[in-house]
Protein backbone atom coordinates (compact mmCIF):
# COMPACT_ATOMS: atom_id res chain seq x y z
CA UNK A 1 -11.90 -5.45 30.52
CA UNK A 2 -9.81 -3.18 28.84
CA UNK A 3 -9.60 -3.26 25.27
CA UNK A 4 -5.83 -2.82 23.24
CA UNK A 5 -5.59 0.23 20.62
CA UNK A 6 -3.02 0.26 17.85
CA UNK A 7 0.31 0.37 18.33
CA UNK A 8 0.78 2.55 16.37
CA UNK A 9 1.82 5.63 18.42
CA UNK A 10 4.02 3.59 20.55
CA UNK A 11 6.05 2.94 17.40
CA UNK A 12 6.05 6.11 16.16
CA UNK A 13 7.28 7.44 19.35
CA UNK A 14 10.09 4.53 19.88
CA UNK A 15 11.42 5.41 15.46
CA UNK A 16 11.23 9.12 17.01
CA UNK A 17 13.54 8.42 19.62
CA UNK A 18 15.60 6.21 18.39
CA UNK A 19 16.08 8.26 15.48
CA UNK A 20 16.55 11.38 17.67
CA UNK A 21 19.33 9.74 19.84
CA UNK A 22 21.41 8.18 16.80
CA UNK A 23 21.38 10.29 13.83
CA UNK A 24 24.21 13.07 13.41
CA UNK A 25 24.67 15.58 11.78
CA UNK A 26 26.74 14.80 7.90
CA UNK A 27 30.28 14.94 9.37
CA UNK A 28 31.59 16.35 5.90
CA UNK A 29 29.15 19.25 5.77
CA UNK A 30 29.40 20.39 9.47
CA UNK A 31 27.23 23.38 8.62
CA UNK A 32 24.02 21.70 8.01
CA UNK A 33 22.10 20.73 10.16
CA UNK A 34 19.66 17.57 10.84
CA UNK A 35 16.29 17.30 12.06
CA UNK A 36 14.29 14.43 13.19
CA UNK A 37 10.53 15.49 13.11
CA UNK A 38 6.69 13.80 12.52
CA UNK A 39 4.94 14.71 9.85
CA UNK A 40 5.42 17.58 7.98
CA UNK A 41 8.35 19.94 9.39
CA UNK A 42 7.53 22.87 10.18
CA UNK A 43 9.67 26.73 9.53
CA UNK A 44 12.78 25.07 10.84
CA UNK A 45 13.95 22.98 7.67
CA UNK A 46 17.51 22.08 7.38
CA UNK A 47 19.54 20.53 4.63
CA UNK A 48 18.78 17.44 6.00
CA UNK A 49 15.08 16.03 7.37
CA UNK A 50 13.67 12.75 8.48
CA UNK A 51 10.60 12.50 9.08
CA UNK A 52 8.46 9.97 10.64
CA UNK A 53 4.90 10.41 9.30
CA UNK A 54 1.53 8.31 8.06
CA UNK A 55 0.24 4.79 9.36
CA UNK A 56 -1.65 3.17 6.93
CA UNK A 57 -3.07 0.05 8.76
CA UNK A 58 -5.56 -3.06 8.67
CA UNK A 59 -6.79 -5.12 10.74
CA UNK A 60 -8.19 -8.80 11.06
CA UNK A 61 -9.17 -11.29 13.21
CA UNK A 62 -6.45 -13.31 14.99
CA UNK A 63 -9.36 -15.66 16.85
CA UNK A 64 -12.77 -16.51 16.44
CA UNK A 65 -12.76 -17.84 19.87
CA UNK A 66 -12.88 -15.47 22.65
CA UNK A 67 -14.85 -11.93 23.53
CA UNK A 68 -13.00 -9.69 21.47
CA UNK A 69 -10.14 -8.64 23.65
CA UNK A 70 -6.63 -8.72 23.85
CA UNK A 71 -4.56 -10.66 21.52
CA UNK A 72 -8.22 -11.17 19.35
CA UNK A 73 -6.70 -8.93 16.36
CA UNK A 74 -4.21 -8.42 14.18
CA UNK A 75 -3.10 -5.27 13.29
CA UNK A 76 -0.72 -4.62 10.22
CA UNK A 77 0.62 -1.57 9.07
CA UNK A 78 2.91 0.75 7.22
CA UNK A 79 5.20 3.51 8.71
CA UNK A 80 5.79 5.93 6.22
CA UNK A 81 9.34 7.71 6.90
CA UNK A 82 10.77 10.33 4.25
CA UNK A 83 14.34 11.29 4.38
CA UNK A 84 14.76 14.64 2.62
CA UNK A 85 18.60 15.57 1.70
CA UNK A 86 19.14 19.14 0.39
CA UNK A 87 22.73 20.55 -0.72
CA UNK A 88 23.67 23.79 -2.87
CA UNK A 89 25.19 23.14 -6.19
CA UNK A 90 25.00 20.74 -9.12
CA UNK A 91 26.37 17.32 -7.02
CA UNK A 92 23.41 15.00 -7.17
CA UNK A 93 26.06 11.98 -6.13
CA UNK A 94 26.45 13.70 -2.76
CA UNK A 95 22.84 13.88 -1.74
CA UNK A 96 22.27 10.71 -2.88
CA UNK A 97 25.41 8.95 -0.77
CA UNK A 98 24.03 11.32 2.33
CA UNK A 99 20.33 9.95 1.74
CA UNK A 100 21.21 6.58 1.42
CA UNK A 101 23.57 7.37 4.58
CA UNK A 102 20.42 8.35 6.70
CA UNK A 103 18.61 5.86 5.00
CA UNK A 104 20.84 3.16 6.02
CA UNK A 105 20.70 4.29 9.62
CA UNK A 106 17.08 4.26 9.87
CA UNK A 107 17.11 0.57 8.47
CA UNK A 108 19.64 -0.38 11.21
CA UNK A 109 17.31 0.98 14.53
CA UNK A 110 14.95 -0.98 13.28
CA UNK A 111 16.67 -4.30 12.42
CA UNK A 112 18.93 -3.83 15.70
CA UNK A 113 15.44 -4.21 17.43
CA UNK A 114 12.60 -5.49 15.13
CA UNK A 115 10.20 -5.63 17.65
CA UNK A 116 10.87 -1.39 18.35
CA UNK A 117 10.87 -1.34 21.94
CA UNK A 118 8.55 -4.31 22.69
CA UNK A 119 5.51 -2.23 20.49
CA UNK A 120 5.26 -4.95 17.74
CA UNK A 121 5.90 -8.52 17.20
CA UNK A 122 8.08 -7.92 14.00
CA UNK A 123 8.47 -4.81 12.28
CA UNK A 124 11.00 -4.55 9.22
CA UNK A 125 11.70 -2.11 6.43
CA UNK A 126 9.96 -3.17 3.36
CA UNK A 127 10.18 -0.67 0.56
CA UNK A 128 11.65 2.67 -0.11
CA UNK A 129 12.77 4.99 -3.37
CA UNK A 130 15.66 7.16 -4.35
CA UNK A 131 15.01 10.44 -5.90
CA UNK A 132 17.56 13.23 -6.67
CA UNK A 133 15.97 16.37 -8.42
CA UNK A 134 16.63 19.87 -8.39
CA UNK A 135 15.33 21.83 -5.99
CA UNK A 136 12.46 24.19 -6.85
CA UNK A 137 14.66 27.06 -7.18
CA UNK A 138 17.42 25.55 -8.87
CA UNK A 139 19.78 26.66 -6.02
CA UNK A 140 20.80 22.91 -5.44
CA UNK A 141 20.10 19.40 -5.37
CA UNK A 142 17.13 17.06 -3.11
CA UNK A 143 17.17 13.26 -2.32
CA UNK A 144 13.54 12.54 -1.78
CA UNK A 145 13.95 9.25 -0.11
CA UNK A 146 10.55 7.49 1.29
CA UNK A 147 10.50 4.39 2.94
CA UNK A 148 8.07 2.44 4.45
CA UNK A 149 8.23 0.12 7.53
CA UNK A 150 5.91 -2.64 7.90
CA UNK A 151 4.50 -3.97 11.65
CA UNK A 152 2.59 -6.38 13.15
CA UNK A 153 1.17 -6.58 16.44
CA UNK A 154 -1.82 -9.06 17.64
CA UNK A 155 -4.21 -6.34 19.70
């Protein structure tokens, strides 16, 4: 008998590729550019980043009846995604409006399929911040936008 593992990397593959396929590029800044990464990014880091990073998951048990396998747990957990908008100058409205932007578009791949590619059995966005602070340099302006998205799967 084989025994299911976490979904986990399934959905963190599927918001990848989504992601990938549908974000663009901020059509009134043509210069900057957009990356789509997990975890951390690494030298490449453009004005604008999403990234697709820590699972922070539980589990419990779905039955008491049966040997342990499939469809025996329930697994629930967090997908931490952080949008990170950067823009030179002193206009903290226009990072914001192009985080909420990307924001917004991350929201809609996963409510256009809440089940992200078959991986889950519901997955939804559940809680996320906007932040809009200088940068550490003071040569512009950051949107520090984490969100979380919440799945379930029985394993």
């Amino acid at each position: 008998m084989t025994i299911p593992t976490s979904s986990a990397p399934a959905v963190r593959q599927y918001l990848f590729d989504q992601l990938t396929a549908t974000l663009t590029p901020d059509a009134d800044f043509p210069s900057e550019q957009l990356l789509v990464c997990f975890d951390e990014p690494g030298p490449f880091q453009p004005a604008d980043i999403v990234s697709i990073g820590k699972v922070s998951r539980q589990d419990a048990v779905s039955s008491m009846v049966g040997s342990g396998g499939p469809g025996w747990l329930e697994e629930n957990y967090d997908v931490d995604v952080t949008i990170d908008v950067f823009r030179g100058g002193d206009y903290p409205q226009r990072v914001f409006a192009r985080s909420v932007a990307l924001f917004d578009a991350v929201c809609a791949v996963v409510r256009s399929d809440p089940t992200l590619g078959g991986a889950v059995l519901s997955a939804r966005p559940t809680a996320s911040s906007h932040e809009v602070a200088w940068d550490d340099e003071h040569k512009g302006r950051h949107c520090i936008t984490p969100m979380q998205i919440s799945c379930y799967q029985r394993i």
